[in-house]
PDB file of N, CA and C in Angstrom:
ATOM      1  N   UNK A   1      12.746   9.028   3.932  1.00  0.00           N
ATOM      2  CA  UNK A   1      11.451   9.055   4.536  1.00  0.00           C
ATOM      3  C   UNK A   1      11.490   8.197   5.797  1.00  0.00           C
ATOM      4  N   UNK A   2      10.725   8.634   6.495  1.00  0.00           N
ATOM      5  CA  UNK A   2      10.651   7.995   8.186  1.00  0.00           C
ATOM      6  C   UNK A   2       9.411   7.251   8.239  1.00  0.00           C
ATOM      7  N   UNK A   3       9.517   6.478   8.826  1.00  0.00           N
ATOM      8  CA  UNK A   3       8.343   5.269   8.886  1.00  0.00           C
ATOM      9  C   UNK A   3       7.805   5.641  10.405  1.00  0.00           C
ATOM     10  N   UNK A   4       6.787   6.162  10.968  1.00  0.00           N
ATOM     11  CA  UNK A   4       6.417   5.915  12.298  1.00  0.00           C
ATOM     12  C   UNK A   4       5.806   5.209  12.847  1.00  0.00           C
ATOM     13  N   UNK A   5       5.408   5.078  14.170  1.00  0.00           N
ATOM     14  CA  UNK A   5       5.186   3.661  15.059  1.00  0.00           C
ATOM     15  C   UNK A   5       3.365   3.451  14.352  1.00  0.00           C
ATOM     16  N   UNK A   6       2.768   4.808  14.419  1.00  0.00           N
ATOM     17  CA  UNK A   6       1.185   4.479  13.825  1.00  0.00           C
ATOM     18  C   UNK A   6       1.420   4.262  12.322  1.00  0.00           C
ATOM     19  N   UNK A   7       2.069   4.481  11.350  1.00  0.00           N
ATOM     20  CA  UNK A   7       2.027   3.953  10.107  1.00  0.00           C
ATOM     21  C   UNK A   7       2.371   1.936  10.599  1.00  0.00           C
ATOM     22  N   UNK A   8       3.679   1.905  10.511  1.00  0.00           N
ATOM     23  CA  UNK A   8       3.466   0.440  11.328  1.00  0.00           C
ATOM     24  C   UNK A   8       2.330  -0.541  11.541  1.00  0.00           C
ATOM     25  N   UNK A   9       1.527   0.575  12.321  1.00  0.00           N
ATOM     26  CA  UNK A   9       0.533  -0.351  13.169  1.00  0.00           C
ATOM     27  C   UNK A   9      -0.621  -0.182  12.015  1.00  0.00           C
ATOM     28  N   UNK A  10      -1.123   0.851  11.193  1.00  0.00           N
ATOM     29  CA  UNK A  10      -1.588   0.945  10.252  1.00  0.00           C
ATOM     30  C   UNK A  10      -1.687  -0.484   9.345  1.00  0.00           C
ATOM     31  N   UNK A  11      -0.366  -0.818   8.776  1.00  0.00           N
ATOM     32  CA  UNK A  11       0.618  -1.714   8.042  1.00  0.00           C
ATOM     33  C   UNK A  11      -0.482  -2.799   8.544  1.00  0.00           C
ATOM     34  N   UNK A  12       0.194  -3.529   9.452  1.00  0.00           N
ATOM     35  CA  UNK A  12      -0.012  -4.699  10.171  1.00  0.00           C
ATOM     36  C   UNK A  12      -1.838  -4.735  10.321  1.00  0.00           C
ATOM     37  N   UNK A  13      -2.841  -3.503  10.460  1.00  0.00           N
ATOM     38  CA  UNK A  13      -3.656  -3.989  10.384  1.00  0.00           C
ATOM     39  C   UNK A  13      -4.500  -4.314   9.364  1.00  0.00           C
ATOM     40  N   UNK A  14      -3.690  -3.252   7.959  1.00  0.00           N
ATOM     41  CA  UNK A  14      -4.282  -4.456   6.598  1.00  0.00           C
ATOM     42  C   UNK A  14      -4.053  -5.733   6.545  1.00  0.00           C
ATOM     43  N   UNK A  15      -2.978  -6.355   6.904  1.00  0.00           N
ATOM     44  CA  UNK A  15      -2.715  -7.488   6.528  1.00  0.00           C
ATOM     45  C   UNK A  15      -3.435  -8.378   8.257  1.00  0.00           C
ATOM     46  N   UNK A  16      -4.079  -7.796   9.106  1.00  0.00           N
ATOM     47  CA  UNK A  16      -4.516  -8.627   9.871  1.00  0.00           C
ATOM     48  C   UNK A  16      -4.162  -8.955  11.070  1.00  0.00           C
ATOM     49  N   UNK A  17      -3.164  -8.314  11.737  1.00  0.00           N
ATOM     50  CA  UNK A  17      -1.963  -8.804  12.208  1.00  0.00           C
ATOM     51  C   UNK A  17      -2.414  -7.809  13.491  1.00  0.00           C
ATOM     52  N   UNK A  18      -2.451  -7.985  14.762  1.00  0.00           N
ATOM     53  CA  UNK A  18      -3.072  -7.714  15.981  1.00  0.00           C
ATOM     54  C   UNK A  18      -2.043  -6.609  16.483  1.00  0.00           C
ATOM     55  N   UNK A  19      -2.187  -5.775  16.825  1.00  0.00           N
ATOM     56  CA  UNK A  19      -1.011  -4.870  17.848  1.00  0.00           C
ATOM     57  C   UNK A  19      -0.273  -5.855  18.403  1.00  0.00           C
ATOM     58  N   UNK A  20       1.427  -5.736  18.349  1.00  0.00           N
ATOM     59  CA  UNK A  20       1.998  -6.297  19.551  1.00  0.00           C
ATOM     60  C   UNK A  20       2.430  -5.689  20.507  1.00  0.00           C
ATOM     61  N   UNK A  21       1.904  -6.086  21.344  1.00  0.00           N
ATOM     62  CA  UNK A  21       2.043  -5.496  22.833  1.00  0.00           C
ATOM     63  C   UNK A  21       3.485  -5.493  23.394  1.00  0.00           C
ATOM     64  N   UNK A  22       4.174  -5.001  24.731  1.00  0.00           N
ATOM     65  CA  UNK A  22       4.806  -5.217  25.171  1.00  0.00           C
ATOM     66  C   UNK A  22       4.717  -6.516  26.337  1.00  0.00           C
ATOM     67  N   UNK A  23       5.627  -7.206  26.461  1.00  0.00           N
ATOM     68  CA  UNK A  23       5.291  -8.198  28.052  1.00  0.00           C
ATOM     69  C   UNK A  23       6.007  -8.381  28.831  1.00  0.00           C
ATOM     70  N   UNK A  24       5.751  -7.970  29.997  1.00  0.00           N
ATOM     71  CA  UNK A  24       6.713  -8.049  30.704  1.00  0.00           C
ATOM     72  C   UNK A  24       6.126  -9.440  32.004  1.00  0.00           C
ATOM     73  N   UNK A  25       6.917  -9.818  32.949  1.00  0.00           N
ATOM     74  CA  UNK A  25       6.840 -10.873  33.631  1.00  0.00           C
ATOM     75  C   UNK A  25       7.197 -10.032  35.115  1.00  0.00           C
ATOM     76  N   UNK A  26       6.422 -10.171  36.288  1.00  0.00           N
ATOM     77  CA  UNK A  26       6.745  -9.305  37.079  1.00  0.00           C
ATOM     78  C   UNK A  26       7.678 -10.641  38.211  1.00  0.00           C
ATOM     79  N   UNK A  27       8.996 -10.466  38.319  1.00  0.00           N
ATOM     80  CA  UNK A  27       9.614 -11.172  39.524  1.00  0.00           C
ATOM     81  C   UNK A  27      10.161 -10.992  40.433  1.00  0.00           C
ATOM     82  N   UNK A  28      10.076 -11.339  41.870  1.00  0.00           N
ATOM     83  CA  UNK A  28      10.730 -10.865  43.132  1.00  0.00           C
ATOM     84  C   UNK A  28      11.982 -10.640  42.741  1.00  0.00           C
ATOM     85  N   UNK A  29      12.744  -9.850  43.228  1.00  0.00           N
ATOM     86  CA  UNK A  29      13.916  -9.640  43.387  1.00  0.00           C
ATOM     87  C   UNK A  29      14.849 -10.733  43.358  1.00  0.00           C
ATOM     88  N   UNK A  30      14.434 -11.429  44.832  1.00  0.00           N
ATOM     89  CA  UNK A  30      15.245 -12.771  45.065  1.00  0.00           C
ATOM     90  C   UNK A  30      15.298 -13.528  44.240  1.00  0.00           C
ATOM     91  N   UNK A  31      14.426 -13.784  43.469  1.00  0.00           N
ATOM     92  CA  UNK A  31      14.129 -15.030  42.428  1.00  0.00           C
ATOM     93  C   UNK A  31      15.175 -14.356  41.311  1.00  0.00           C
ATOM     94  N   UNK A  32      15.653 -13.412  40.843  1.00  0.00           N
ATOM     95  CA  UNK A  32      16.056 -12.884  39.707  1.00  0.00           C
ATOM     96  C   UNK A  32      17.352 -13.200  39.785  1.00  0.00           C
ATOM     97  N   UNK A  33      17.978 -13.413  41.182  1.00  0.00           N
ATOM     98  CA  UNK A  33      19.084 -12.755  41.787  1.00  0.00           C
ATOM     99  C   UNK A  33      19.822 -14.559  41.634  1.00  0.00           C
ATOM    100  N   UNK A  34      18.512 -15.279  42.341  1.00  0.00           N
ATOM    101  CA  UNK A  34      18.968 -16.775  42.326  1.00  0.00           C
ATOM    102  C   UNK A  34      19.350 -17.202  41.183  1.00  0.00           C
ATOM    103  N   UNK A  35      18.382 -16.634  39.825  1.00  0.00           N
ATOM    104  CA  UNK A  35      18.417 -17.671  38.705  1.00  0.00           C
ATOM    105  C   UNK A  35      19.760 -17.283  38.220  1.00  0.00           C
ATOM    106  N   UNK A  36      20.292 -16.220  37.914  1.00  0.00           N
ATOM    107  CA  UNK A  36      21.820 -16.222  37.448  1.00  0.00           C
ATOM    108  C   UNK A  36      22.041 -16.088  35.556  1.00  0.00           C
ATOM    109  N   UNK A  37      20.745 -16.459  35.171  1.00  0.00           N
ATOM    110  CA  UNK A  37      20.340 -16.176  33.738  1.00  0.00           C
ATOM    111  C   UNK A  37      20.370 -15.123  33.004  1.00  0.00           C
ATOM    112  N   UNK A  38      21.394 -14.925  31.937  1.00  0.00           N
ATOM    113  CA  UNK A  38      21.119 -13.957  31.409  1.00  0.00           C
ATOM    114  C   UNK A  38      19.845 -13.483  30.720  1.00  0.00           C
ATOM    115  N   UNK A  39      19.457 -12.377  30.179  1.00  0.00           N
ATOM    116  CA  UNK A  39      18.288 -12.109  29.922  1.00  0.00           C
ATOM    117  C   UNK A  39      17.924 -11.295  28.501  1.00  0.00           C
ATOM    118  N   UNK A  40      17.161 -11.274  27.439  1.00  0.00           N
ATOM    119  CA  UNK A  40      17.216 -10.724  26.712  1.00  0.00           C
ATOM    120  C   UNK A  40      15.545 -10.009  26.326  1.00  0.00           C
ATOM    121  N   UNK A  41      15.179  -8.664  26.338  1.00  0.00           N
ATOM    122  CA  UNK A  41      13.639  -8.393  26.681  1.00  0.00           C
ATOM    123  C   UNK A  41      14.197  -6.890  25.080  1.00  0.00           C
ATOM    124  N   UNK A  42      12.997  -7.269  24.251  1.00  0.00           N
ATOM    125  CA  UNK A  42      12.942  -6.514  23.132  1.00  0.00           C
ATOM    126  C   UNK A  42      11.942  -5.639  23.824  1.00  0.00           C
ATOM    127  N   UNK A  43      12.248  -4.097  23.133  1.00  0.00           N
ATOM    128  CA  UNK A  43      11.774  -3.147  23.315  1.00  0.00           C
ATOM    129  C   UNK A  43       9.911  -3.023  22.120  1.00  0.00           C
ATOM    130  N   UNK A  44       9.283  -1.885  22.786  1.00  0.00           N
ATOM    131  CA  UNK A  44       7.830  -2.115  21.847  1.00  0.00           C
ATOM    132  C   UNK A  44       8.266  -2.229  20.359  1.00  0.00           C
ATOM    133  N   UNK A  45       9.162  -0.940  19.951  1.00  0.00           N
ATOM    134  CA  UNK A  45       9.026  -0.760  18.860  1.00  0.00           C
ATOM    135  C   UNK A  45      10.199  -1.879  18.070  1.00  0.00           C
ATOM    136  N   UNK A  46      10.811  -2.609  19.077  1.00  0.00           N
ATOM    137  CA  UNK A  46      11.696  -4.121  18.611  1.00  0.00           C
ATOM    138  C   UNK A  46      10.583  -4.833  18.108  1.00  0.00           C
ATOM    139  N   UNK A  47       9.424  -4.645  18.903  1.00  0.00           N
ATOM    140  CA  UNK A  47       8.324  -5.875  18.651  1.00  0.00           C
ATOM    141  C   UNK A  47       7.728  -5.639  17.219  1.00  0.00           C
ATOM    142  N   UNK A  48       7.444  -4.132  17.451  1.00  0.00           N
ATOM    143  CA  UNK A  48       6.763  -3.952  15.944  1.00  0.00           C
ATOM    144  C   UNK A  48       7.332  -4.160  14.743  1.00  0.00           C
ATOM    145  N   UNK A  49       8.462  -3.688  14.853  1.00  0.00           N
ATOM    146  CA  UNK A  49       9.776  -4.451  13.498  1.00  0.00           C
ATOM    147  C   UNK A  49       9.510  -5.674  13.221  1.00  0.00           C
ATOM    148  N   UNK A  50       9.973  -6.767  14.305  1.00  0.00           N
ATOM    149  CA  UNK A  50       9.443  -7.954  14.090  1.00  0.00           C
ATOM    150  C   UNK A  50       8.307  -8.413  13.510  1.00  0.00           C
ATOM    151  N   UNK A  51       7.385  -7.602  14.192  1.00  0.00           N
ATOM    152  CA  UNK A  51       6.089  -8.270  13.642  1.00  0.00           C
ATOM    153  C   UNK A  51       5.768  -7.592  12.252  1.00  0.00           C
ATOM    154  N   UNK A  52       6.132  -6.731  11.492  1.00  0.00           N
ATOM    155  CA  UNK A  52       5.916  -5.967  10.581  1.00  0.00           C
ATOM    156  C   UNK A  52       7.085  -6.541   9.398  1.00  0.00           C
ATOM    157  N   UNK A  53       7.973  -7.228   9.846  1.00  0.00           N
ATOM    158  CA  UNK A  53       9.116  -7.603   8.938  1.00  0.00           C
ATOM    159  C   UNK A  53       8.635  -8.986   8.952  1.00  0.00           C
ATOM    160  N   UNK A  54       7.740  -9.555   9.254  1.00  0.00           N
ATOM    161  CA  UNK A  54       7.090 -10.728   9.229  1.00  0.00           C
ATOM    162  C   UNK A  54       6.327 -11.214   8.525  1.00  0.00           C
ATOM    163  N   UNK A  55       5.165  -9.929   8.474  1.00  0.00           N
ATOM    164  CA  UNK A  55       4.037  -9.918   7.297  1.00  0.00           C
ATOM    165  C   UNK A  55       4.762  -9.185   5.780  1.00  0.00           C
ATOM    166  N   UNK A  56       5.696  -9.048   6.234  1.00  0.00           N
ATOM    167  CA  UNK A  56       6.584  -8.210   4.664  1.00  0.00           C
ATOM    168  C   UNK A  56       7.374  -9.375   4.229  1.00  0.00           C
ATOM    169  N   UNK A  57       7.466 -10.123   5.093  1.00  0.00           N
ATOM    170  CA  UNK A  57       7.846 -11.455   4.312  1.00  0.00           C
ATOM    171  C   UNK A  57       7.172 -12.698   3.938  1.00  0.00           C
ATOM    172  N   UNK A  58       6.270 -12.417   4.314  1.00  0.00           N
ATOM    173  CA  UNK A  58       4.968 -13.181   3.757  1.00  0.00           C
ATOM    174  C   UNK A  58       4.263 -12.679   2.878  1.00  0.00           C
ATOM    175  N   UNK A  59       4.087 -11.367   2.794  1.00  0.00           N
ATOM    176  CA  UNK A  59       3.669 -10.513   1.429  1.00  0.00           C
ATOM    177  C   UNK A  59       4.141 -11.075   0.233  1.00  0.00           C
ATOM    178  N   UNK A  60       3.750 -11.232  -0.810  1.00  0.00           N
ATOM    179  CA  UNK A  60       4.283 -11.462  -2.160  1.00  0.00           C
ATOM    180  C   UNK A  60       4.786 -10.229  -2.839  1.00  0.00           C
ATOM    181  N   UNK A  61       5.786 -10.342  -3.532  1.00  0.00           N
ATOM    182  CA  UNK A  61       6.704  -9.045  -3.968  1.00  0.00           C
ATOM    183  C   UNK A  61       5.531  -7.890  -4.826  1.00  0.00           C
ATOM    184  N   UNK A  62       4.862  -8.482  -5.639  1.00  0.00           N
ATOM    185  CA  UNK A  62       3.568  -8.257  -6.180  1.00  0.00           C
ATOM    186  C   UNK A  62       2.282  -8.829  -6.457  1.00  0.00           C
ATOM    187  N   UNK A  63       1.746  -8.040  -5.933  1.00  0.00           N
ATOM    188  CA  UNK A  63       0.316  -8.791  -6.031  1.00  0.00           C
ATOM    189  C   UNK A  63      -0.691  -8.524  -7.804  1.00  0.00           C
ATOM    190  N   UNK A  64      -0.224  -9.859  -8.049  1.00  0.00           N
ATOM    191  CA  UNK A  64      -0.275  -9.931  -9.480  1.00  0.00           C
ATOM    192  C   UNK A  64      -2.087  -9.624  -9.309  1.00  0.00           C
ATOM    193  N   UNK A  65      -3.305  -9.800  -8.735  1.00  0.00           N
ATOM    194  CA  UNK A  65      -4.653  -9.585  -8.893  1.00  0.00           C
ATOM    195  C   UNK A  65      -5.107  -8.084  -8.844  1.00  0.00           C
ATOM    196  N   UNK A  66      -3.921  -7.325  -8.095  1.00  0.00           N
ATOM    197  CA  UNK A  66      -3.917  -5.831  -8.025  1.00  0.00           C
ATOM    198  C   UNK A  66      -3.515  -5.105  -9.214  1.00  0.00           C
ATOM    199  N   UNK A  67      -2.387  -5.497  -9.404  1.00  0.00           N
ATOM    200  CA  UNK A  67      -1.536  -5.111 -10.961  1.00  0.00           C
ATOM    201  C   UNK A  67      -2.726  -5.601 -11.986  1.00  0.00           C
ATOM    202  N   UNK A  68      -3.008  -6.485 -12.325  1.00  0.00           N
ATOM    203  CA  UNK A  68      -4.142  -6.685 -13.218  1.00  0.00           C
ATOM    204  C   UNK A  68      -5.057  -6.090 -13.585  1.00  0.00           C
ATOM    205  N   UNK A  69      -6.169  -5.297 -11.900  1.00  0.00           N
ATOM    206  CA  UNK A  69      -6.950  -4.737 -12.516  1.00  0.00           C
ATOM    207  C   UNK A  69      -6.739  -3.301 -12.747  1.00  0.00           C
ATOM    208  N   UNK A  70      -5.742  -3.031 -12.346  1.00  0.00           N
ATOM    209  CA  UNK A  70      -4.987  -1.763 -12.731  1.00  0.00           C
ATOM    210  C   UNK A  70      -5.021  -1.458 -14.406  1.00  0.00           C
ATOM    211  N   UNK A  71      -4.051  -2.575 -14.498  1.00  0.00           N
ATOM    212  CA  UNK A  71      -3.212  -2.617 -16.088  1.00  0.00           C
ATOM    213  C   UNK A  71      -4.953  -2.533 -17.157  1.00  0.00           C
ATOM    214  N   UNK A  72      -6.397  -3.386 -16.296  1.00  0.00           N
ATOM    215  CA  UNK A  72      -7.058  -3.387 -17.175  1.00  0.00           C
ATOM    216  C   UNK A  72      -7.647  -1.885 -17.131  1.00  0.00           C
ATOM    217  N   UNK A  73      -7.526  -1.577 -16.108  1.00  0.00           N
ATOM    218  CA  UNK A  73      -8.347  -0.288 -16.176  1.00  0.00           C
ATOM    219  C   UNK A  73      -7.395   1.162 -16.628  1.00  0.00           C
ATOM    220  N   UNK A  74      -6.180   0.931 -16.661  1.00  0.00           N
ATOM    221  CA  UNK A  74      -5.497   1.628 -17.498  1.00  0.00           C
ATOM    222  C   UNK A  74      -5.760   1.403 -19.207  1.00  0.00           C
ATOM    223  N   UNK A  75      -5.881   0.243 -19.783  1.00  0.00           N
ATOM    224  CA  UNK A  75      -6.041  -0.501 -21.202  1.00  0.00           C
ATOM    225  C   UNK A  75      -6.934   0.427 -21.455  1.00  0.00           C
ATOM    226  N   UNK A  76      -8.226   0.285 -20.804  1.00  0.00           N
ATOM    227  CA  UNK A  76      -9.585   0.536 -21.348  1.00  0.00           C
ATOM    228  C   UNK A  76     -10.156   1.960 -20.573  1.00  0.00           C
ATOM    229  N   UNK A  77      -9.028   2.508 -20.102  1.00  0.00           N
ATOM    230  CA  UNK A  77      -9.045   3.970 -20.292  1.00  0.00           C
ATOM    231  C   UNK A  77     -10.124   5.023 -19.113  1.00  0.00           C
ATOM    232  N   UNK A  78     -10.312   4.031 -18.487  1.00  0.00           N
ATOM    233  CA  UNK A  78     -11.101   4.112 -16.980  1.00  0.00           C
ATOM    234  C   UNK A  78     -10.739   4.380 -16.160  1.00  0.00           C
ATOM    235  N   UNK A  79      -9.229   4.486 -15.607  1.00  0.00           N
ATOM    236  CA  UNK A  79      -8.308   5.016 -14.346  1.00  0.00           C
ATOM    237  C   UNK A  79      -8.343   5.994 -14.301  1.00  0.00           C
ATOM    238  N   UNK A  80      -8.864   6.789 -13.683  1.00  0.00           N
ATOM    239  CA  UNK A  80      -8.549   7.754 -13.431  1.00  0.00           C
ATOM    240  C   UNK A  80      -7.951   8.453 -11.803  1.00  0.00           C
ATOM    241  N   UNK A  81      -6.793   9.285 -11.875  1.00  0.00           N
ATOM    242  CA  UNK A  81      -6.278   9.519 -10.840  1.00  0.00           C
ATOM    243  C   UNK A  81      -6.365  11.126 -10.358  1.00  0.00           C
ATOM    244  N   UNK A  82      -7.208  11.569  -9.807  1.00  0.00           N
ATOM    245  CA  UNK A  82      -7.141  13.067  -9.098  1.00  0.00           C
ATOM    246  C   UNK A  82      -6.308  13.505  -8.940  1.00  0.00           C
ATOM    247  N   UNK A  83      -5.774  14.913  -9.881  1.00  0.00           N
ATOM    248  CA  UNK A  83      -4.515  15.614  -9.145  1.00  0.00           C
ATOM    249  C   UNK A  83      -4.754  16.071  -8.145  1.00  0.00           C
ATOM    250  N   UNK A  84      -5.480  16.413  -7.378  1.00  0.00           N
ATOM    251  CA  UNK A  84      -6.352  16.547  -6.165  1.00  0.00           C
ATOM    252  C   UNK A  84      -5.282  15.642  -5.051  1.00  0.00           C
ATOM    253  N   UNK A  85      -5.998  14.406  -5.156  1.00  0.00           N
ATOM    254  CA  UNK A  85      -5.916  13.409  -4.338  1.00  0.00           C
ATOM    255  C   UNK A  85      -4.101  13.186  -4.238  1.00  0.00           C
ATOM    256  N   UNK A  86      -3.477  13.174  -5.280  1.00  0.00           N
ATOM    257  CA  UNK A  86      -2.329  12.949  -5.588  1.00  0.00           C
ATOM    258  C   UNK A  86      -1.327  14.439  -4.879  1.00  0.00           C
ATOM    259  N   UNK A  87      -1.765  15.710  -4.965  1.00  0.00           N
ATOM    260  CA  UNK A  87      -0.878  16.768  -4.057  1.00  0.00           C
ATOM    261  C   UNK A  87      -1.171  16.395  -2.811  1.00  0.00           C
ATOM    262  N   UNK A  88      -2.771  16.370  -2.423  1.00  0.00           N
ATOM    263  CA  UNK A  88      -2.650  16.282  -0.645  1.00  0.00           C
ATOM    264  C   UNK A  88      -2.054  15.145   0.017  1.00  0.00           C
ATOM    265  N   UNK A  89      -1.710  13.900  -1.051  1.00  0.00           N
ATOM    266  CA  UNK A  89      -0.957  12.653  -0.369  1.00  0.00           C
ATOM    267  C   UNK A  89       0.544  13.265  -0.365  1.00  0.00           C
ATOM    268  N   UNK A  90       0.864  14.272  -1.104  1.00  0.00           N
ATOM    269  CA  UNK A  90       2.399  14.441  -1.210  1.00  0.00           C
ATOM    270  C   UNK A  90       2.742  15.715  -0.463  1.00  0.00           C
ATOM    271  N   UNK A  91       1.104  16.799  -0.258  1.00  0.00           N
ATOM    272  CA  UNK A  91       2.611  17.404   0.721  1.00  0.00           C
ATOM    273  C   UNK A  91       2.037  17.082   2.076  1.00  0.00           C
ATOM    274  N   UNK A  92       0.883  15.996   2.701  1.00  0.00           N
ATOM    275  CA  UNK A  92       0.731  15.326   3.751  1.00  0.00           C
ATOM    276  C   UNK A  92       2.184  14.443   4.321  1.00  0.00           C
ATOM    277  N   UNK A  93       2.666  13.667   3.447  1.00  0.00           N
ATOM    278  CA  UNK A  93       3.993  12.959   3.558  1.00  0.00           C
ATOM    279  C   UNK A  93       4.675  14.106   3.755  1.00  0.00           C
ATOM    280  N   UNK A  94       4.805  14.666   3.066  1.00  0.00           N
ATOM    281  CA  UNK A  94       5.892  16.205   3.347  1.00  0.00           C
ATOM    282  C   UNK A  94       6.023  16.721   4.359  1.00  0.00           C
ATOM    283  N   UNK A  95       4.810  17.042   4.732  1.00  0.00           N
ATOM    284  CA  UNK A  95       4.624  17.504   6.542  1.00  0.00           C
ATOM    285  C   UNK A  95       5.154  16.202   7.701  1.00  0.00           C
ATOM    286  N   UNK A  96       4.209  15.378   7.145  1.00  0.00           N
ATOM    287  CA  UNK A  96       4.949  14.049   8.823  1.00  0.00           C
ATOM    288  C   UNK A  96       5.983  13.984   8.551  1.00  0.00           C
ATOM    289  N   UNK A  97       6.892  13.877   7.364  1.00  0.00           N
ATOM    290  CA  UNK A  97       8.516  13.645   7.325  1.00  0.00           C
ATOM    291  C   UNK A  97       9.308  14.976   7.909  1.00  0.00           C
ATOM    292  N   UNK A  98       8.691  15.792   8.011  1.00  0.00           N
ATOM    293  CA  UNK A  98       9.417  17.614   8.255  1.00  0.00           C
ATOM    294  C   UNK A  98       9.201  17.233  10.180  1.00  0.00           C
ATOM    295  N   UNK A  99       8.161  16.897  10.520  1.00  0.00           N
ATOM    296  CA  UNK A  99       7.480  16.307  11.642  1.00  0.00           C
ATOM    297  C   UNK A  99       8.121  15.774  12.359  1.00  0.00           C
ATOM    298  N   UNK A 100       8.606  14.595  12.109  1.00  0.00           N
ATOM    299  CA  UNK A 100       9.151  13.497  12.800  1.00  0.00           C
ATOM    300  C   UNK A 100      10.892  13.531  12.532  1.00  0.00           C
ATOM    301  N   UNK A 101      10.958  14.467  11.704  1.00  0.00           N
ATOM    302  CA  UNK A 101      12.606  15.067  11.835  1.00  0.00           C
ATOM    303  C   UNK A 101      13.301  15.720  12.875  1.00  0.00           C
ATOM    304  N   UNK A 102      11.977  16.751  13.361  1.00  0.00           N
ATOM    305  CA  UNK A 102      12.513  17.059  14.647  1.00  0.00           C
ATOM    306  C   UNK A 102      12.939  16.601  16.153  1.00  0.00           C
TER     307      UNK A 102
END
């Protein structure tokens, strides 16, 4: 499965986390030429990795308050899950992955 740049940004805005932009620094020629510095400039979607492998590491592996009320509402027989809801999430994924293959 392929992850794309709007799932990503999706990602990052549950957990809060602002678009990262690209930045660039605009400099004369001459000045670039003087400093002699090598240079290292990450690309957008470098940025979004970063910033997305950031909040995935700050995430907790499980979120034990989620699992909970799950497990209770599975116990006591209240969960209920739409086969409905459950095909159009799977052949929706089906399509953007067929999608973004090309």
């Amino acid at each position: 499965m392929k992850i794309s740049s709007n799932q990503i940004q999706n990602i990052l805005k549950m957990y809060g986390v602002d678009r990262v932009e690209k930045k660039t620094e605009a400099r004369p020629a001459d000045k670039v030429q003087k400093m002699g510095k090598d240079k290292v400039s990450l690309s957008e979607d470098a940025r979004l990795l970063q910033a997305a492998s950031k909040v995935i590491q700050e995430t907790p592996e499980i979120r034990e308050e989620v699992v909970e009320k799950l497990r209770q509402k599975i116990e006591s027989g209240t969960y209920n899950v739409s086969g409905e809801k459950i095909a159009e999430k799977m052949i929706g994924r089906s399509l953007i992955d067929r999608l973004e293959s090309k």
